[in-house]
Protein backbone atom coordinates (compact mmCIF):
# COMPACT_ATOMS: atom_id res chain seq x y z
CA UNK A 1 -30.75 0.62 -12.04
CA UNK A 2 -29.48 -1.45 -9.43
CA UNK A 3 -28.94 -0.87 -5.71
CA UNK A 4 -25.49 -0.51 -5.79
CA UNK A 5 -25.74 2.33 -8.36
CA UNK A 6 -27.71 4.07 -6.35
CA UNK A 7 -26.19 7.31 -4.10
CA UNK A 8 -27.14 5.32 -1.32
CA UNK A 9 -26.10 1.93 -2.47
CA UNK A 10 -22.83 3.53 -3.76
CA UNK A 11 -22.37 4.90 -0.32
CA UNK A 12 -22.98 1.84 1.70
CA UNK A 13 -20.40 0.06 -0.81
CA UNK A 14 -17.65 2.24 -0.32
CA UNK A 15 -18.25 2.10 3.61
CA UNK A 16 -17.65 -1.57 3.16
CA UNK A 17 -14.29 -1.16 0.85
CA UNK A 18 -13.10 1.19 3.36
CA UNK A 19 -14.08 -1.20 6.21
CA UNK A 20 -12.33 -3.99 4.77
CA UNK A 21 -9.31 -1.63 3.66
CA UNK A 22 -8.63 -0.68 7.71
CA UNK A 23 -8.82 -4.18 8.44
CA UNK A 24 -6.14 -5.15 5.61
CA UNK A 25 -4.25 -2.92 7.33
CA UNK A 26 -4.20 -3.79 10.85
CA UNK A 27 -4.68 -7.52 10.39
CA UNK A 28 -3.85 -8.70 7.05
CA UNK A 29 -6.00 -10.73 4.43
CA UNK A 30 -7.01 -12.86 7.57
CA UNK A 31 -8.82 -9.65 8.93
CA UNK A 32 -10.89 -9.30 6.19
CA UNK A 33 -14.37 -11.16 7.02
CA UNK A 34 -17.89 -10.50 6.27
CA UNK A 35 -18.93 -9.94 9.76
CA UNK A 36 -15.83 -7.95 10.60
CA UNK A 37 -16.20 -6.05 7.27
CA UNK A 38 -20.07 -5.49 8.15
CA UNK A 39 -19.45 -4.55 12.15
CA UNK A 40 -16.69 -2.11 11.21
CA UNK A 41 -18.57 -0.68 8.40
CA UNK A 42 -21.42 -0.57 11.04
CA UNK A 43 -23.75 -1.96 8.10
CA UNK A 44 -26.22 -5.56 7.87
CA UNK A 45 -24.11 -8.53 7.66
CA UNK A 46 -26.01 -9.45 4.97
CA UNK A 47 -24.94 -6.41 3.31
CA UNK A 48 -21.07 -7.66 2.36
CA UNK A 49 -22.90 -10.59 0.11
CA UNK A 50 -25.50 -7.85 -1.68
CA UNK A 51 -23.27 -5.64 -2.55
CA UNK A 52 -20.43 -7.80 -3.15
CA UNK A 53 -20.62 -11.61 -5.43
CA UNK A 54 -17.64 -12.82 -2.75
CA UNK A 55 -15.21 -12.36 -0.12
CA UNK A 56 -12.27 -12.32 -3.08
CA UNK A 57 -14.05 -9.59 -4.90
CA UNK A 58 -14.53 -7.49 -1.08
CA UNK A 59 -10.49 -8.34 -0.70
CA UNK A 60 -9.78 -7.07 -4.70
CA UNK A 61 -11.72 -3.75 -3.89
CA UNK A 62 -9.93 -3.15 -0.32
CA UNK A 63 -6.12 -3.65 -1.84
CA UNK A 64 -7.48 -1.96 -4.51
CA UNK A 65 -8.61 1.02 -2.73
CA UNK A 66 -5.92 0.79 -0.29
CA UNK A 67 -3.35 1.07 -2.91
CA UNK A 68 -4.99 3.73 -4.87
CA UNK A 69 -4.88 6.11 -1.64
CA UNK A 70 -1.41 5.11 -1.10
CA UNK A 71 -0.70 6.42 -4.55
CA UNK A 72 -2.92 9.64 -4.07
CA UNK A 73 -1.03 10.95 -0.87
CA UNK A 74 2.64 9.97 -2.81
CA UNK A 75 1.44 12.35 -5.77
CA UNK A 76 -0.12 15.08 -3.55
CA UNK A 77 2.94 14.82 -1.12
CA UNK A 78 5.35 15.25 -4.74
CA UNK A 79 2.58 18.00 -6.06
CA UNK A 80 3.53 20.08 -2.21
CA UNK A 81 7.36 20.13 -2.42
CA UNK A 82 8.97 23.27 -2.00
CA UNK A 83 12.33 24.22 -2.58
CA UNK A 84 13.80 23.26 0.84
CA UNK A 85 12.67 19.96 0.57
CA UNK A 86 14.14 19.44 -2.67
CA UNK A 87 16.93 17.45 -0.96
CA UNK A 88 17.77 13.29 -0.80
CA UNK A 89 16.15 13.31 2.88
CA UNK A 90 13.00 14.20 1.75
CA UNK A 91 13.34 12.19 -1.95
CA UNK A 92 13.99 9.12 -0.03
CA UNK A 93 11.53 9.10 2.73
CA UNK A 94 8.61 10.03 0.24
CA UNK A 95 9.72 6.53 -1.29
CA UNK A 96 9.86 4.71 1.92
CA UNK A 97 6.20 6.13 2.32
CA UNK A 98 5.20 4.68 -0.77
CA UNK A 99 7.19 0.93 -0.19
CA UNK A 100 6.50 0.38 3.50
CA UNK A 101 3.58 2.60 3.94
CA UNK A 102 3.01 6.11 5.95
CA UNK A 103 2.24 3.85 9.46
CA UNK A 104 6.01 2.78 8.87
CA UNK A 105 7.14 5.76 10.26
CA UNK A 106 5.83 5.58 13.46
CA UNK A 107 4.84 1.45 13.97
CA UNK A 108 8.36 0.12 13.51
CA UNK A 109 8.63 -3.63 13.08
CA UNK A 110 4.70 -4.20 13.39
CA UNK A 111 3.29 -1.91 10.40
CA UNK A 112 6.21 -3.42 8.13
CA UNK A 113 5.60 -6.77 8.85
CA UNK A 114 1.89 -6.50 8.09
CA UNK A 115 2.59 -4.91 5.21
CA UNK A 116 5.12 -7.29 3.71
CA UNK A 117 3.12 -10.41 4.69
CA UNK A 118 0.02 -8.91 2.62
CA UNK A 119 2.59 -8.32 -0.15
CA UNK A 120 4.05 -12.48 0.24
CA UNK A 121 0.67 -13.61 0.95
CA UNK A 122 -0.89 -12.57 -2.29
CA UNK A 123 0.16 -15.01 -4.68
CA UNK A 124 -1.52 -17.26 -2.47
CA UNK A 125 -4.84 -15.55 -3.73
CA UNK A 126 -4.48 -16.16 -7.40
CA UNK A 127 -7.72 -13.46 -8.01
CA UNK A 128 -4.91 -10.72 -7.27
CA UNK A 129 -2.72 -11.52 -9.53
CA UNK A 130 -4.21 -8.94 -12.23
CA UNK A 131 -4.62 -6.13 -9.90
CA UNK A 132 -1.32 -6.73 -8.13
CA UNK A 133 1.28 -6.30 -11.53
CA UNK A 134 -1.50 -3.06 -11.95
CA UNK A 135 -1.00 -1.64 -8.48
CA UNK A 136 2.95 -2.47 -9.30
CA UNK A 137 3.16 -1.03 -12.39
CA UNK A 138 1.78 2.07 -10.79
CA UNK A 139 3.75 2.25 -8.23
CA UNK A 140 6.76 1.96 -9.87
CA UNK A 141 5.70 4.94 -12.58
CA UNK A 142 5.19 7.03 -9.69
CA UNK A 143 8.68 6.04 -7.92
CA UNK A 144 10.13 7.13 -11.57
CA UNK A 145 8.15 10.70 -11.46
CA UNK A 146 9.38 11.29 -7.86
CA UNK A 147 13.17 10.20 -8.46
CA UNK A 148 12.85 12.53 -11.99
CA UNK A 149 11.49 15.09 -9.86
CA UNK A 150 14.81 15.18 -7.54
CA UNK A 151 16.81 15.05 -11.02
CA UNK A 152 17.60 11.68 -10.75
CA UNK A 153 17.74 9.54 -14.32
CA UNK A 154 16.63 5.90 -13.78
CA UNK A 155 15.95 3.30 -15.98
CA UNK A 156 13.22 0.38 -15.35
CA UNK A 157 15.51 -2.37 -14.48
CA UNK A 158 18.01 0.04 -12.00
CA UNK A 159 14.13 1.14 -9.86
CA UNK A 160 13.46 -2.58 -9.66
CA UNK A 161 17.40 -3.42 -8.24
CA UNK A 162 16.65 -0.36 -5.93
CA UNK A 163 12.96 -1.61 -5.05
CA UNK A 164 14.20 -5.50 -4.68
CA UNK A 165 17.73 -4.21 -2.39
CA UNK A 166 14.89 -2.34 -0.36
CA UNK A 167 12.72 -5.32 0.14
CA UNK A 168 15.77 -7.38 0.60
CA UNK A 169 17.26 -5.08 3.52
CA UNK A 170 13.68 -4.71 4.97
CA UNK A 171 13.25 -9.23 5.27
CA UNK A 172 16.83 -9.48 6.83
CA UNK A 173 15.82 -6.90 9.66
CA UNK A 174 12.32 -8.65 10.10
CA UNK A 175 14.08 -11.62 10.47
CA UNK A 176 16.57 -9.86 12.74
CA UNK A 177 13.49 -8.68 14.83
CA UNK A 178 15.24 -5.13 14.24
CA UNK A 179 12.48 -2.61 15.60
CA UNK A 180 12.86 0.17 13.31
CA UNK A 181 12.93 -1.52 9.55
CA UNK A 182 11.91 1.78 7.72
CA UNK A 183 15.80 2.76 9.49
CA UNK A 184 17.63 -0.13 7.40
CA UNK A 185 15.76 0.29 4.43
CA UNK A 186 16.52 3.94 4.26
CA UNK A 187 20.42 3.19 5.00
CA UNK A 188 20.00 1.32 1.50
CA UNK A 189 18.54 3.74 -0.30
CA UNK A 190 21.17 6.54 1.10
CA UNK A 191 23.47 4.61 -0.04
CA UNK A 192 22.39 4.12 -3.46
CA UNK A 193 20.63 7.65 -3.88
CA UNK A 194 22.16 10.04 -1.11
């Protein structure tokens, strides 16, 4: 038995993921440091290297875990429904939750465009490559379960057209310095869905 199997060693590993997870969020792969990781975590520095080999495997298990909760609230949000939300309003922002995040709704043009340079910046990190067509692949079988939920039919290649005229909307408005992106992106989708 190692440490990290341990209750304790399991604990003080997920305290780290979560750590670096926050830190993802508000500052980007940039954010994510050992001593950073360790301070917020409020664990040894010396902890990040013992329970992880490197800094690419702590950033894999943060966008990992970051994704995975992401995915949790979209299914428990789905799973809560009821009747009067069964509507295009409510269809539509549950996928802008899951393509621009929750913090979208209320952080404008910041939130977005830490989210989006995470999502460019990855291919710079070669180690995600695996775990970002999984966290994709997921993401788009849950955009098919919500859109089937709200009786919508949609093939694989018709999500990805929505998902890419989303993305594309969402760039021109960064680039535009519009403050409210989640606003243009859900113009798109209103006018593909609504």
């Amino acid at each position: 038995m190692t440490a990290a199997s341990t209750p304790k060693g399991e604990r003080r590993r997920q305290a780290l993921v979560e750590a670096a997870a926050q830190l993802l969020a508000e500052g980007g792969f940039e954010a994510i440091r050992h001593r950073a990781v360790a301070e917020r975590a409020a664990l040894p520095l010396a902890s990040t290297t013992y329970y992880f080999n490197s800094l690419d495997e702590l950033i894999s298990a943060a966008v990992e875990h970051a994704a995975q909760a992401e995915l949790e609230a979209g299914r428990r949000r789905l799973a809560e429904l009821t009747e009067e939300h069964h509507n295009a309003d409510s269809m539509i922002e549950l996928m802008l939750d899951l393509l621009l995040g929750t913090r979208s709704r209320d952080g404008g043009l910041d939130q977005v465009l830490l989210r989006y340079e995470r999502l460019v910046g990855s291919p710079r990190r070669p180690y995600l490559a695996p775990l970002m067509r999984e966290l994709s692949a997921r993401l788009h079988d849950l955009l098919t379960e919500i859109l089937a939920h709200f009786g919508v039919d949609i093939g694989r290649q018709h999500l990805l057209e929505l998902i890419m005229l989303v993305d594309g909307a969402v760039v021109n408005a960064l680039i535009e310095s519009d403050p409210d992106p989640r606003a243009t992106a859900r113009r798109v989708l209103h006018s593909r869905l609504g």
